[in-house]
PDB file of N, CA and C in Angstrom:
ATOM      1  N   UNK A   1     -13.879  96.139  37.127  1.00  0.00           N
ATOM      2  CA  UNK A   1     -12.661  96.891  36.971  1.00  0.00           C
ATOM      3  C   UNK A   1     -11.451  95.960  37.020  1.00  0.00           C
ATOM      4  N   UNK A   2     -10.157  95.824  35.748  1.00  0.00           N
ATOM      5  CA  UNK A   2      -9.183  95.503  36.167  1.00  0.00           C
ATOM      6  C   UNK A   2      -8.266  95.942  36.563  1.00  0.00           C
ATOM      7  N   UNK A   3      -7.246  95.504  37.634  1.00  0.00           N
ATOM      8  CA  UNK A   3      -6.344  96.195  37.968  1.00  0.00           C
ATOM      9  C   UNK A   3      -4.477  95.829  37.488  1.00  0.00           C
ATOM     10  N   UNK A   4      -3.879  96.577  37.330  1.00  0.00           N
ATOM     11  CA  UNK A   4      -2.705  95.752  36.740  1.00  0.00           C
ATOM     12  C   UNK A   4      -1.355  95.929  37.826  1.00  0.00           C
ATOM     13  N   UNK A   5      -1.053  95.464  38.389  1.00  0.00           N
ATOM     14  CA  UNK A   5       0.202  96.126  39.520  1.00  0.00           C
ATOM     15  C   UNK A   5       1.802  95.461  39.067  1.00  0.00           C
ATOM     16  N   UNK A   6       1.370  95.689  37.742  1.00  0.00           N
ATOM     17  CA  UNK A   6       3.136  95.966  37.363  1.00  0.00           C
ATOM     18  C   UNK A   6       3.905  94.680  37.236  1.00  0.00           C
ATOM     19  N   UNK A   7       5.258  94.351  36.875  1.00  0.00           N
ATOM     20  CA  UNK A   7       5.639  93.263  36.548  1.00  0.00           C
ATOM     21  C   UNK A   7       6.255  92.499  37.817  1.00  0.00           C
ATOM     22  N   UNK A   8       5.809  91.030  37.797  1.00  0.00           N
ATOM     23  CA  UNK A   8       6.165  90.065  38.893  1.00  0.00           C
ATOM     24  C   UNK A   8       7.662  90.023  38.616  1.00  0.00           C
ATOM     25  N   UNK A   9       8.199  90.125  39.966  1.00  0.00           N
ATOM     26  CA  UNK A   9       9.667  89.539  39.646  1.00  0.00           C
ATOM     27  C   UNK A   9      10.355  88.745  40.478  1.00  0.00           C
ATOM     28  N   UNK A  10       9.256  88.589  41.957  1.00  0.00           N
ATOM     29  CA  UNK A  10      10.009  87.423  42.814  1.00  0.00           C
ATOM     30  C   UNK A  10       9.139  86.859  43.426  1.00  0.00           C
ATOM     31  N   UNK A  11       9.381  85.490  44.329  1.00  0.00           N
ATOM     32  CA  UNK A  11       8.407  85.168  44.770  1.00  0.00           C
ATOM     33  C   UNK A  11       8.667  84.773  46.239  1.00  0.00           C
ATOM     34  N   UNK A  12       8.334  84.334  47.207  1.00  0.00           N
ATOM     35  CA  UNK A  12       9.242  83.975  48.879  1.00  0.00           C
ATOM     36  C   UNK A  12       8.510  82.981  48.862  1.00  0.00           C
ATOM     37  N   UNK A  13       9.446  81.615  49.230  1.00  0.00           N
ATOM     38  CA  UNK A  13       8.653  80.610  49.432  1.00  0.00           C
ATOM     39  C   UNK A  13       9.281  79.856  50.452  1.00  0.00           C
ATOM     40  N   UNK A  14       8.579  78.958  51.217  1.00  0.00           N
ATOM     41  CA  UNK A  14       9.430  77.839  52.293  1.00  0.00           C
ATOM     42  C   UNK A  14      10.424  77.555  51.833  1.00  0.00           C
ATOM     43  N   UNK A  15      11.397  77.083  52.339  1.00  0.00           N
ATOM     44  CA  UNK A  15      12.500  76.182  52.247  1.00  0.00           C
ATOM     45  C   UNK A  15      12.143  74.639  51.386  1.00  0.00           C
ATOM     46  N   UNK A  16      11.204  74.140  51.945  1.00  0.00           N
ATOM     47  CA  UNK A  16      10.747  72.787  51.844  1.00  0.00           C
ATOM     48  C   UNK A  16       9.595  72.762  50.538  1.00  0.00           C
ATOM     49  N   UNK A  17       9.168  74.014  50.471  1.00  0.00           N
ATOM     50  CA  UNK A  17       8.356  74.167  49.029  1.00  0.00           C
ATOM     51  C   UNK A  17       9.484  74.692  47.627  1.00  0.00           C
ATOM     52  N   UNK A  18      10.945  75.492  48.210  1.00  0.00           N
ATOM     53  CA  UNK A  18      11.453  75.346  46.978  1.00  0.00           C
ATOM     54  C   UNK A  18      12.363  73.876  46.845  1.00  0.00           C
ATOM     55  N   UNK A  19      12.036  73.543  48.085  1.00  0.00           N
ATOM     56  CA  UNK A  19      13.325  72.041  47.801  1.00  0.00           C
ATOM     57  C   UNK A  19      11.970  71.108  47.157  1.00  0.00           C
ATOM     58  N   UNK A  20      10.950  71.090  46.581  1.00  0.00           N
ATOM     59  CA  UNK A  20       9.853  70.393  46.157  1.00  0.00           C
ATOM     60  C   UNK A  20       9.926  70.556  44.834  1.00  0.00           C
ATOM     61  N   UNK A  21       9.686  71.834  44.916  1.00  0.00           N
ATOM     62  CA  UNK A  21      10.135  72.296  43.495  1.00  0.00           C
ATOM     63  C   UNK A  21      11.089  71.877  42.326  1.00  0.00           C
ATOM     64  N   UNK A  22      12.436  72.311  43.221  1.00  0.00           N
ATOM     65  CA  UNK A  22      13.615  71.558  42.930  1.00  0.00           C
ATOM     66  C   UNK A  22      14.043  70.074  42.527  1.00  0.00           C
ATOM     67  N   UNK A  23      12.862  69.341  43.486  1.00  0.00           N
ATOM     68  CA  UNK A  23      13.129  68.265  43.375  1.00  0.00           C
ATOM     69  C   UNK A  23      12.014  67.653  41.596  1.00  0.00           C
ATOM     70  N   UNK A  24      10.836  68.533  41.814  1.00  0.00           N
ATOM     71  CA  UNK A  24       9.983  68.574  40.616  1.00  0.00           C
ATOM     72  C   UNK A  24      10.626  68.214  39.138  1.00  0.00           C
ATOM     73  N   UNK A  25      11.539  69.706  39.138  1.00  0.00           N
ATOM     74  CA  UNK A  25      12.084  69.924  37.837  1.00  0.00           C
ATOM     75  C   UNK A  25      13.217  69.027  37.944  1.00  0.00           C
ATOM     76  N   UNK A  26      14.079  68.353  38.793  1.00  0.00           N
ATOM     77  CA  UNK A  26      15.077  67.377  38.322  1.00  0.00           C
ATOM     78  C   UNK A  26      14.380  66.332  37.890  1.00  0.00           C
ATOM     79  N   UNK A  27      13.311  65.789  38.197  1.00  0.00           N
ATOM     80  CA  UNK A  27      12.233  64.708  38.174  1.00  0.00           C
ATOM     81  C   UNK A  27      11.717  64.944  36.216  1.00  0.00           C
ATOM     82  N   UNK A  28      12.006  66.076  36.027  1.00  0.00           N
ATOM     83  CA  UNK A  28      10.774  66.561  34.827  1.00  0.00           C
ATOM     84  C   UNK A  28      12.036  66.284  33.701  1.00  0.00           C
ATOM     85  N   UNK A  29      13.395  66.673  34.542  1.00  0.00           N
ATOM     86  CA  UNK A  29      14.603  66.916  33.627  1.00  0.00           C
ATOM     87  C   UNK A  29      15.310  65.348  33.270  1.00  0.00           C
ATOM     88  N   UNK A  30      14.700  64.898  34.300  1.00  0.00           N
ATOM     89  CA  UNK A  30      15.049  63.537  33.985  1.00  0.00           C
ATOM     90  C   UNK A  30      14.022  62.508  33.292  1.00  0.00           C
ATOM     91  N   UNK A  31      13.155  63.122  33.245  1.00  0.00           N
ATOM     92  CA  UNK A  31      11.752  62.159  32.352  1.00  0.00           C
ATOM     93  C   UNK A  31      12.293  62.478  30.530  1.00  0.00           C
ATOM     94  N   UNK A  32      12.320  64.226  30.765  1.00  0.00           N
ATOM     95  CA  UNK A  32      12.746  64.518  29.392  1.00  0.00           C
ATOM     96  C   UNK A  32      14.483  63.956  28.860  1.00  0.00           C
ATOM     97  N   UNK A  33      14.905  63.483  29.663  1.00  0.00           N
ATOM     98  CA  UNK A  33      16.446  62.786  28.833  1.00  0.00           C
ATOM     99  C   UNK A  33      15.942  61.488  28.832  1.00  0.00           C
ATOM    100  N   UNK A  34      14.976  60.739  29.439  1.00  0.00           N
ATOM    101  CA  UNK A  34      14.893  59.094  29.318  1.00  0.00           C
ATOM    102  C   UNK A  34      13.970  59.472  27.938  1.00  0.00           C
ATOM    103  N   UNK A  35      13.090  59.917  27.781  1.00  0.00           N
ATOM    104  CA  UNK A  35      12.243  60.117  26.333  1.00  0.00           C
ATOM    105  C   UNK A  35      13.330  60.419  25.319  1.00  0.00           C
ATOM    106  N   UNK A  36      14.295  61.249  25.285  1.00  0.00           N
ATOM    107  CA  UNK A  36      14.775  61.536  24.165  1.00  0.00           C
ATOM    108  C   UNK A  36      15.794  60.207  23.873  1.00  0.00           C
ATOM    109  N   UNK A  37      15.997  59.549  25.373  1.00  0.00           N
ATOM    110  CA  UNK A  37      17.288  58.623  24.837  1.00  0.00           C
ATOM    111  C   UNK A  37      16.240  57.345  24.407  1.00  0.00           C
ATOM    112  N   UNK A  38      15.105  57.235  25.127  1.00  0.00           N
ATOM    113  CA  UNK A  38      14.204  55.596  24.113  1.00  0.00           C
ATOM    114  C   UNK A  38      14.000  56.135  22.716  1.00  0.00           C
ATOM    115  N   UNK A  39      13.824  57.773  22.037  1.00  0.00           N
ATOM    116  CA  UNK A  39      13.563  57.405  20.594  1.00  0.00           C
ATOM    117  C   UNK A  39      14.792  57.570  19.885  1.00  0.00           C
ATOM    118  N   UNK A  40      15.957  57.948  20.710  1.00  0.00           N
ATOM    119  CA  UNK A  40      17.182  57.454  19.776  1.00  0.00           C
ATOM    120  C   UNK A  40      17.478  56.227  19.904  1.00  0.00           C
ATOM    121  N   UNK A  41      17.216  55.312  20.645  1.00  0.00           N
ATOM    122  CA  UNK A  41      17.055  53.869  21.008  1.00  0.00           C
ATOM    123  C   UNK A  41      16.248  53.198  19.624  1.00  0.00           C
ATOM    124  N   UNK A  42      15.491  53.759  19.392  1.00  0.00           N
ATOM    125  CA  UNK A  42      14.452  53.059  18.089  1.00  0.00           C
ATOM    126  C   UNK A  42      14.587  52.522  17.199  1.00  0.00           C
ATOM    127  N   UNK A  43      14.530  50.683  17.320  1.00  0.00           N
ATOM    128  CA  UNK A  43      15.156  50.678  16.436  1.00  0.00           C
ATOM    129  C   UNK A  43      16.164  49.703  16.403  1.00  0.00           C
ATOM    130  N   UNK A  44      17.031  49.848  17.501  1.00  0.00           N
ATOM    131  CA  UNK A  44      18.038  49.167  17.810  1.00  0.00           C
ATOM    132  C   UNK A  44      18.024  47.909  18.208  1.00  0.00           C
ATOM    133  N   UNK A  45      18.885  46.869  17.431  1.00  0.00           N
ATOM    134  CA  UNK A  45      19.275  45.678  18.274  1.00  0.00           C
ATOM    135  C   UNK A  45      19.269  45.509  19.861  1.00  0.00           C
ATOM    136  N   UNK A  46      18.108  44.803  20.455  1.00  0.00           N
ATOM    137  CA  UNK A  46      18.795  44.735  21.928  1.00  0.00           C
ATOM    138  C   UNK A  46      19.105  43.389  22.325  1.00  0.00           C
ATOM    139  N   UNK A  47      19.516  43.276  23.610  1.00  0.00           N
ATOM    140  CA  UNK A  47      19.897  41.975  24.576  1.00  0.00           C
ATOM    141  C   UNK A  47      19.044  41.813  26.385  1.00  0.00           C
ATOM    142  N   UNK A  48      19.436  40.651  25.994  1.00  0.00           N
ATOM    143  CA  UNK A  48      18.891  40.360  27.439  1.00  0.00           C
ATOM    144  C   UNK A  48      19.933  41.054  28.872  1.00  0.00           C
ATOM    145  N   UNK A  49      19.210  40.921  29.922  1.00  0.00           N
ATOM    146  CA  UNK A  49      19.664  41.064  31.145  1.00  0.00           C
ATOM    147  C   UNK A  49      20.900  40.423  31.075  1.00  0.00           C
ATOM    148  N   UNK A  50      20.478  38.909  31.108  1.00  0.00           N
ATOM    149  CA  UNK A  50      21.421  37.811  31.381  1.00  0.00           C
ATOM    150  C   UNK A  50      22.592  38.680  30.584  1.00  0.00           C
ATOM    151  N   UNK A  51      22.769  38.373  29.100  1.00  0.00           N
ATOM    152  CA  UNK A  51      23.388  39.036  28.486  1.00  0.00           C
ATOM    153  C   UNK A  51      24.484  39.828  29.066  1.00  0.00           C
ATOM    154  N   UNK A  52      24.122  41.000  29.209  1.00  0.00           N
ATOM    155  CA  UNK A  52      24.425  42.603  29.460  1.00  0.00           C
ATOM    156  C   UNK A  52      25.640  42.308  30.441  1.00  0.00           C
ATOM    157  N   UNK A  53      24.954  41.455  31.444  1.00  0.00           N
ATOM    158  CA  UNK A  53      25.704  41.321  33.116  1.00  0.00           C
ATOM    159  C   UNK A  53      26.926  40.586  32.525  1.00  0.00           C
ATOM    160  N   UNK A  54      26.723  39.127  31.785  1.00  0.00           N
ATOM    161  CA  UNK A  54      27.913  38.029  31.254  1.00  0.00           C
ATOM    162  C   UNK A  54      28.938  39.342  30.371  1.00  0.00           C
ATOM    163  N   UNK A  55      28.643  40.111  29.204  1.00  0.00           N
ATOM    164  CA  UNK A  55      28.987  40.937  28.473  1.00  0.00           C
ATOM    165  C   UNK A  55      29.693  41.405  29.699  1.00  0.00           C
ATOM    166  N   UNK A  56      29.435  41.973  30.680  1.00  0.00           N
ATOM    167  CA  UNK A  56      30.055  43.053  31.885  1.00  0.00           C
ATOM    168  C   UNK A  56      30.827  42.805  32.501  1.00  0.00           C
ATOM    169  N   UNK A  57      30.854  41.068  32.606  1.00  0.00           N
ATOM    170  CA  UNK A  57      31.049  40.518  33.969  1.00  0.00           C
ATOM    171  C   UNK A  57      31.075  41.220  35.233  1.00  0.00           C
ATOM    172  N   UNK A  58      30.074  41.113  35.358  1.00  0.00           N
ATOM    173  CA  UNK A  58      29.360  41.372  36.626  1.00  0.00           C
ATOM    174  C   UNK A  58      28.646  40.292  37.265  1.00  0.00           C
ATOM    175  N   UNK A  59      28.630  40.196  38.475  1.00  0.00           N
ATOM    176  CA  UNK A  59      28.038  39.011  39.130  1.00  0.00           C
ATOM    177  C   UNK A  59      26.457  39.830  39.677  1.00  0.00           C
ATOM    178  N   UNK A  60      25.835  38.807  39.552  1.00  0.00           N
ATOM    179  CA  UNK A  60      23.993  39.197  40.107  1.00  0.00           C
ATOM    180  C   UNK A  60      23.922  39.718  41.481  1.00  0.00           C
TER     181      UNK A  60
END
């Protein structure tokens, strides 16, 4: 027999299981902007470290 009890609409969870969560999807949200920004990257002229920092002046 199946039973059907109607539509889910919330859920109660720890504190520390939605801050996991939370922390999940910023983790997931941030994997998916580094992927989209290496294949607009494709392609492109790059430079070294050294480079970048002298270009910046910035010290090591």
């Amino acid at each position: 027999m199946k039973y059907t009890i109607g539509k889910k609409e919330f859920v109660v969870l720890s504190w520390d299981d939605y801050m996991r969560i939370q922390e999940m999807l910023e983790d997931y949200e941030d994997l998916k902007e580094l992927r989209r920004s290496k294949e607009e990257a494709k392609g492109q002229k790059t430079i070294t470290f050294e480079k970048a920092v002298k270009s910046l002046k910035l010290k090591k």
